[in-house]
N, C-alpha and C. Protein backbone atom coordinates (compact mmCIF):
# COMPACT_ATOMS: atom_id res chain seq x y z
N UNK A 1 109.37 66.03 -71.23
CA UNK A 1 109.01 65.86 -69.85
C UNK A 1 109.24 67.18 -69.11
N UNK A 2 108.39 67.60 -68.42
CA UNK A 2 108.49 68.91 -67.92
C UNK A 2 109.10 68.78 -66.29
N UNK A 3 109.79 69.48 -65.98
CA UNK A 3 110.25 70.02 -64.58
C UNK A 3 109.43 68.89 -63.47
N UNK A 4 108.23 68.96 -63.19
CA UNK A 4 107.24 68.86 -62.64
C UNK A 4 107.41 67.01 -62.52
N UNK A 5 107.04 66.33 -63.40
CA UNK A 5 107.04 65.13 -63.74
C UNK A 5 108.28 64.85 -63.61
N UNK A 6 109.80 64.76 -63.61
CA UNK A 6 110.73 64.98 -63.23
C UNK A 6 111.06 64.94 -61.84
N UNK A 7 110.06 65.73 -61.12
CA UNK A 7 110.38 65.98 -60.23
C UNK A 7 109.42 64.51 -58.91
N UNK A 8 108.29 64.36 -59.85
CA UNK A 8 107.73 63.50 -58.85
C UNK A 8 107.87 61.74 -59.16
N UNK A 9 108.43 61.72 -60.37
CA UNK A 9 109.18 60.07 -60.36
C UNK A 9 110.10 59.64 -59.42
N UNK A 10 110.81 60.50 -59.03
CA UNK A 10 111.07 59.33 -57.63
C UNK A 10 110.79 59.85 -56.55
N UNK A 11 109.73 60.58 -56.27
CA UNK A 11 108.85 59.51 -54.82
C UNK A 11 107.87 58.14 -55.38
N UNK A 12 107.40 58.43 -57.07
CA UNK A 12 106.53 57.39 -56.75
C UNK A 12 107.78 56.06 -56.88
N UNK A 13 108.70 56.51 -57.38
CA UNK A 13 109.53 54.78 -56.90
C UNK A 13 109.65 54.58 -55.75
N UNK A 14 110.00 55.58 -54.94
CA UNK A 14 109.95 55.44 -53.58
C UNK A 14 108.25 54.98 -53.04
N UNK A 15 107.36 55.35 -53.18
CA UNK A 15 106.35 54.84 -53.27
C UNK A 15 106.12 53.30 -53.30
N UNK A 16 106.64 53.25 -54.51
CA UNK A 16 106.45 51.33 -54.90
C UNK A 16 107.26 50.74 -54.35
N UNK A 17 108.81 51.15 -54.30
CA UNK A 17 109.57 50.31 -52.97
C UNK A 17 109.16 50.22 -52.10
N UNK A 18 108.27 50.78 -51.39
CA UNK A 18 107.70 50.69 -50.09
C UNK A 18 106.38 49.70 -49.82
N UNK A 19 105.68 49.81 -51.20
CA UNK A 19 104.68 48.94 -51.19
C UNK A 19 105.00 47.28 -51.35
N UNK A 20 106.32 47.11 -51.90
CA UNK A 20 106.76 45.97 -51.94
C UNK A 20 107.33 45.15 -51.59
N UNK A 21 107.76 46.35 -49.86
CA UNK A 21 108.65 45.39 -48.82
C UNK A 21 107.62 44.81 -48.16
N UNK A 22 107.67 43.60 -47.52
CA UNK A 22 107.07 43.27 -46.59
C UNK A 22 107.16 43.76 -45.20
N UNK A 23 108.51 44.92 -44.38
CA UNK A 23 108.45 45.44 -43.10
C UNK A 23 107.28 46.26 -43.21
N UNK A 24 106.28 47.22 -44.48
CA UNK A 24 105.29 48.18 -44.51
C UNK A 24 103.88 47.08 -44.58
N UNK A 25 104.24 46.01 -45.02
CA UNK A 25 102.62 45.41 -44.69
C UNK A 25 102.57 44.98 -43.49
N UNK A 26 103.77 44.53 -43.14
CA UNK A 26 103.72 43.91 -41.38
C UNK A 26 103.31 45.16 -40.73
N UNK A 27 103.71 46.28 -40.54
CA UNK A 27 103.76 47.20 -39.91
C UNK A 27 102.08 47.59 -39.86
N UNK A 28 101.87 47.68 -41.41
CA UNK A 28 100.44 47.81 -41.84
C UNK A 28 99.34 47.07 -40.82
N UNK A 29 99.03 45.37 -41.69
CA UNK A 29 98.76 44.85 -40.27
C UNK A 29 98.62 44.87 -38.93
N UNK A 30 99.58 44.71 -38.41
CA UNK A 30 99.95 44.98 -37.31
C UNK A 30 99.68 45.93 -36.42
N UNK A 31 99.32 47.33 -36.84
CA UNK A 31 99.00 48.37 -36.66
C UNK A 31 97.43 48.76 -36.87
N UNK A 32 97.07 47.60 -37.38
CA UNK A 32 95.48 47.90 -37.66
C UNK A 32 94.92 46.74 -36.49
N UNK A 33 95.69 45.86 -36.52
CA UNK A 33 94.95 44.70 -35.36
C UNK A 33 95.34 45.48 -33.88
N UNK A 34 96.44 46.36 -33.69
CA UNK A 34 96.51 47.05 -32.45
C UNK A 34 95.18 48.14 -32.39
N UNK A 35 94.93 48.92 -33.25
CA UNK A 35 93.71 49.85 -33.29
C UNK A 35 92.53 49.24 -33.31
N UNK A 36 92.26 48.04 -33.97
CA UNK A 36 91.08 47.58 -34.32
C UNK A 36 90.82 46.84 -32.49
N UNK A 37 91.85 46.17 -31.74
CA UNK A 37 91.63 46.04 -30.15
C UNK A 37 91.54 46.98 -29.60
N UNK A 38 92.39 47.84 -29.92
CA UNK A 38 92.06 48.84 -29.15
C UNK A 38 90.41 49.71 -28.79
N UNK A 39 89.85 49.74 -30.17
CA UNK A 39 88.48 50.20 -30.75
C UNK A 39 87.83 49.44 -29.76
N UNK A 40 87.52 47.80 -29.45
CA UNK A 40 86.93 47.23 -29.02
C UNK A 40 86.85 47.29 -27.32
N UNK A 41 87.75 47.46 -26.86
CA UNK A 41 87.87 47.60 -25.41
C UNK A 41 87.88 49.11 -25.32
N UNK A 42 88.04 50.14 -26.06
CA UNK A 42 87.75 51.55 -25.98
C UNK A 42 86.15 51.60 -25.82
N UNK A 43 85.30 50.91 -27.20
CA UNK A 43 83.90 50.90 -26.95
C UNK A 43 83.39 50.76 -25.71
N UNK A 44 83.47 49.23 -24.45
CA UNK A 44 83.32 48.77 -23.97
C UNK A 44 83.22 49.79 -22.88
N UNK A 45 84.86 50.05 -22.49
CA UNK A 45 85.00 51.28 -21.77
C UNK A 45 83.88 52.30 -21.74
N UNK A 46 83.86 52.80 -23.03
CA UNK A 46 83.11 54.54 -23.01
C UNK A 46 81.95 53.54 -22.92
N UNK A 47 81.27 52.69 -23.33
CA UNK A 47 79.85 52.14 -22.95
C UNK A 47 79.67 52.40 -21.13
N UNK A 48 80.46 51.70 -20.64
CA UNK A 48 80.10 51.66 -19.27
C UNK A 48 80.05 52.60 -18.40
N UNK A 49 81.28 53.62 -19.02
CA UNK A 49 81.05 54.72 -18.29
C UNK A 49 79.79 55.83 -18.95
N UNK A 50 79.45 55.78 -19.98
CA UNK A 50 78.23 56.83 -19.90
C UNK A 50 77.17 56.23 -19.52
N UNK A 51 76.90 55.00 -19.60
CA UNK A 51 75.79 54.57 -18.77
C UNK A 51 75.80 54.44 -17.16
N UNK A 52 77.21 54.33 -16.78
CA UNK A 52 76.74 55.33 -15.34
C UNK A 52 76.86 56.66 -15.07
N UNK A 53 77.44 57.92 -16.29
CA UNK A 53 77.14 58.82 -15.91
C UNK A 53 75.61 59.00 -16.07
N UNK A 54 74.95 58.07 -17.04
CA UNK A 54 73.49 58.49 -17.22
C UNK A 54 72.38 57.60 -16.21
N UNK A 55 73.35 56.88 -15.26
CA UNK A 55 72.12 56.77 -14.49
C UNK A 55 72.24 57.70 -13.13
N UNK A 56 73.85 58.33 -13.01
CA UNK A 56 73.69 59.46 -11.99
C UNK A 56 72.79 60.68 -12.27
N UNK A 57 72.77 60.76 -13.30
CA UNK A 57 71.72 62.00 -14.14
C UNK A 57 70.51 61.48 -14.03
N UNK A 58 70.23 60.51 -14.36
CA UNK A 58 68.56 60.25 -14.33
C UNK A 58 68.41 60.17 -12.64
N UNK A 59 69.38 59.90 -11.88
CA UNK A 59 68.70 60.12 -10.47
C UNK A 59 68.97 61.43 -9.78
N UNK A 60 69.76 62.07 -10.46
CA UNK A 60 69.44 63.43 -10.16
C UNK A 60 68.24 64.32 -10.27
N UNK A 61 67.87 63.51 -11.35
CA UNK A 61 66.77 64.40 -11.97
C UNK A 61 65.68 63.84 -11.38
N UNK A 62 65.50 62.28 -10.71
CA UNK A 62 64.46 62.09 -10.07
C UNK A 62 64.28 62.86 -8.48
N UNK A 63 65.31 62.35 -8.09
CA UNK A 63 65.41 63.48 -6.73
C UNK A 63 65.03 65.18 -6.87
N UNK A 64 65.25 66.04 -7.39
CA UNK A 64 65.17 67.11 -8.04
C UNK A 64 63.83 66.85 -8.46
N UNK A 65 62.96 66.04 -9.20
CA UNK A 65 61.59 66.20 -9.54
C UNK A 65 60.80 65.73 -7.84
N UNK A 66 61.55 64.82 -7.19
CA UNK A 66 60.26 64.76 -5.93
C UNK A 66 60.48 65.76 -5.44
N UNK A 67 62.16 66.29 -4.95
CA UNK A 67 62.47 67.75 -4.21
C UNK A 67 60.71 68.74 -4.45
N UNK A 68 60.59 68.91 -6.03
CA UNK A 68 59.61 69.88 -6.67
C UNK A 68 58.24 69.23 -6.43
N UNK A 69 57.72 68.51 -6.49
CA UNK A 69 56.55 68.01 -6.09
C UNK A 69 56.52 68.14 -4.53
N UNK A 70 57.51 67.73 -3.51
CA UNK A 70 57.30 68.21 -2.50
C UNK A 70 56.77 69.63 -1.88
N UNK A 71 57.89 70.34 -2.71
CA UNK A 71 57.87 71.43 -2.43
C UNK A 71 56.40 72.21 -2.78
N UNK A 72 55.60 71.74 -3.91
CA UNK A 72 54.53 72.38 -4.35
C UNK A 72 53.78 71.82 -3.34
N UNK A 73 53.84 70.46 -2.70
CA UNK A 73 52.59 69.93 -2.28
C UNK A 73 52.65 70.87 -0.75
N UNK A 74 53.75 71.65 -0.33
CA UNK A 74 53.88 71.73 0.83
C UNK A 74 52.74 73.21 0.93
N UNK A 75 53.07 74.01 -0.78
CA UNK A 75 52.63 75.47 -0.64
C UNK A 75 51.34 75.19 -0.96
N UNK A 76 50.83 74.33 -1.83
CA UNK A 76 49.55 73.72 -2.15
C UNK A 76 48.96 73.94 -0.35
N UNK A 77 49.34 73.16 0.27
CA UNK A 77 48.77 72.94 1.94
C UNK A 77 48.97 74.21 2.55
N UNK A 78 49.67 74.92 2.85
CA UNK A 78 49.58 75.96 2.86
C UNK A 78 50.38 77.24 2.11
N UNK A 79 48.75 78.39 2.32
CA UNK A 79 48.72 79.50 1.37
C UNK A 79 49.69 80.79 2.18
N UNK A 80 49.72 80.90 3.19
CA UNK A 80 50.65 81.62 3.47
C UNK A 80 52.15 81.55 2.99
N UNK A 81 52.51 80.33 3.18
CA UNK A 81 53.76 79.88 2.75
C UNK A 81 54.23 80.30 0.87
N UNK A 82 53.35 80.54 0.31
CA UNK A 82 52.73 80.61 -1.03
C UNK A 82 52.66 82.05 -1.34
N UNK A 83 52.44 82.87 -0.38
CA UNK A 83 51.98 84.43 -0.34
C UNK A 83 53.68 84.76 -0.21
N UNK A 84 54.74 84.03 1.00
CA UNK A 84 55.71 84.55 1.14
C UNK A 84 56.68 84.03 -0.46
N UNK A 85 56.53 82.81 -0.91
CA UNK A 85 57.44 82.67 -1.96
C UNK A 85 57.09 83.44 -2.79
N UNK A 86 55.79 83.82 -3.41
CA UNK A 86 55.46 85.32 -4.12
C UNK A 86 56.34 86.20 -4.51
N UNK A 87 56.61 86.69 -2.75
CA UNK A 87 57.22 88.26 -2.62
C UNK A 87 58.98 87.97 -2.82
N UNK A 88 59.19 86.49 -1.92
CA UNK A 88 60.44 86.21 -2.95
C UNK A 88 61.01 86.33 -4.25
N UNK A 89 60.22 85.70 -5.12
CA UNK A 89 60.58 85.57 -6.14
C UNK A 89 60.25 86.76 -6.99
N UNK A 90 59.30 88.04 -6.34
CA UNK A 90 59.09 89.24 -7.07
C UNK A 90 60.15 89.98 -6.63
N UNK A 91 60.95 90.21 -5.30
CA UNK A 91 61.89 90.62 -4.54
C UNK A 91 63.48 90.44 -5.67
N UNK A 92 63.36 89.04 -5.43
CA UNK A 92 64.41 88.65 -6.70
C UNK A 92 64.62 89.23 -8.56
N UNK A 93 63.67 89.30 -8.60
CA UNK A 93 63.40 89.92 -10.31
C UNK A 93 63.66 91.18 -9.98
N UNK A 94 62.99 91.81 -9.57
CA UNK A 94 63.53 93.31 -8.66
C UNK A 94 65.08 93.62 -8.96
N UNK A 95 65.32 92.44 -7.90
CA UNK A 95 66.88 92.97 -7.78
C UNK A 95 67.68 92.37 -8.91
N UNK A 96 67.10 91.73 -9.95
CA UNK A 96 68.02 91.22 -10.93
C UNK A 96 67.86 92.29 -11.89
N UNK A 97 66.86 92.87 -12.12
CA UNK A 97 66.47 94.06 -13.42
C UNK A 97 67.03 94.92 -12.90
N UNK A 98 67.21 95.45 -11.34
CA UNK A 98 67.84 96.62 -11.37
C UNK A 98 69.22 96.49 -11.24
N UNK A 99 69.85 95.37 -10.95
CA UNK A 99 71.19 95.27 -11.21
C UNK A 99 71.73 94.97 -12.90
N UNK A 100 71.07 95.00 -13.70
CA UNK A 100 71.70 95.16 -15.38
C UNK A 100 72.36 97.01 -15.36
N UNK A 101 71.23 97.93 -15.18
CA UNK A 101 71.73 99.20 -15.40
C UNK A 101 73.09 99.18 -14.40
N UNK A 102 73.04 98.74 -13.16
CA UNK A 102 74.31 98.85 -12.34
C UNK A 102 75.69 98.33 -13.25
N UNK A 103 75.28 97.09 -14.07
CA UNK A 103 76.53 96.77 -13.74
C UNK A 103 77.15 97.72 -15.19
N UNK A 104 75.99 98.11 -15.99
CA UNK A 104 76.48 99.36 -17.23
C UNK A 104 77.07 100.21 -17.02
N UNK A 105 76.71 100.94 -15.80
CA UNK A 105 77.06 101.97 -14.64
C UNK A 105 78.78 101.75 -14.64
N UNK A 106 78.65 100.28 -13.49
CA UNK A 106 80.12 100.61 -13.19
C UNK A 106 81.40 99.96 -14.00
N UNK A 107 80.54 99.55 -15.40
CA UNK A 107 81.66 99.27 -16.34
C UNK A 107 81.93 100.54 -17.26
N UNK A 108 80.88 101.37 -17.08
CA UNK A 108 81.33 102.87 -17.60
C UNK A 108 82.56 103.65 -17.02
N UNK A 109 82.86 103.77 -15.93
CA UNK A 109 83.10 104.59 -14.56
C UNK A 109 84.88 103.84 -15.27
N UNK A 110 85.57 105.39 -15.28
CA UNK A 110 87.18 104.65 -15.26
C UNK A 110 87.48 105.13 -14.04
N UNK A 111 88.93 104.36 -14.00
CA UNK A 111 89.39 103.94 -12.57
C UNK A 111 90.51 105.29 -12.79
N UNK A 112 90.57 106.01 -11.13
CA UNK A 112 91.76 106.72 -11.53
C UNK A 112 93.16 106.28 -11.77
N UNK A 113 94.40 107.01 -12.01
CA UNK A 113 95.67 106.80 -12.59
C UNK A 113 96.59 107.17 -10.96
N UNK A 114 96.89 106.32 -10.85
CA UNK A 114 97.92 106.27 -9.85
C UNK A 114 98.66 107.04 -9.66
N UNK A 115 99.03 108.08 -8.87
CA UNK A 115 100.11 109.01 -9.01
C UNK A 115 101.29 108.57 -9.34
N UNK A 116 101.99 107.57 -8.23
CA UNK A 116 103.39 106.85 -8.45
C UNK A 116 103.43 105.93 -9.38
N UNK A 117 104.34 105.87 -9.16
CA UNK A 117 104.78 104.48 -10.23
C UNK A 117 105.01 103.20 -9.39
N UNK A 118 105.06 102.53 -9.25
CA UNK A 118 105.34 101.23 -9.24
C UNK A 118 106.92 100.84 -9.18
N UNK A 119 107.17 100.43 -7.75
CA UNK A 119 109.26 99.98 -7.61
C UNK A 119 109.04 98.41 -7.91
């Protein structure tokens, strides 16, 4: 018998003593009918609440789709209004493309060194 085998005969007795008390099946049991209720009123729970987070979402998203149909039907009616969101939204790209090189810019740029020190 080597070292090894030696070494793991008694946990498995400890093992089988354990399987043969009855405090580890009660416990067993017992511990599965607490999880297995628990499972059931957990389901229930998370059911109800994502179905009202998903009907705040689906009415977000309906509000947000008339918001957009409004909004088109308004520039649809008029073209001026249509000419100015244009220059908006070209105004905007503008300033978003030329702020990438900026912000390369001033993450290049070191900061000077403080003369003093710090009390």
């Amino acid at each position: 018998m080597s070292s090894v085998e030696a070494h793991e005969l008694p946990a498995v007795d400890v093992i089988l003593k354990l399987l043969s008390s009855p405090e580890y099946w009660f416990a067993i049991v017992f511990s599965g009918l607490v999880i297995g209720v628990a499972a059931i009123y957990g389901a229930e729970f998370l059911r109800s609440a994502l179905s009202l987070v998903s009907a705040r979402v689906r009415q977000s998203r309906n509000r947000s789709e008339e918001r957009r149909k409004a909004d088109l039907a308004m520039l649809v009616a008029r073209p001026d209004l249509l000419v100015i969101e244009y220059v908006r939204v070209v105004f905007f790209f503008v300033i978003g493309i030329a702020a990438i090189p900026l912000a390369f810019l001033g993450a290049s740029v070191e900061r000077p060194v403080e003369s003093r020190t710090r009390r």
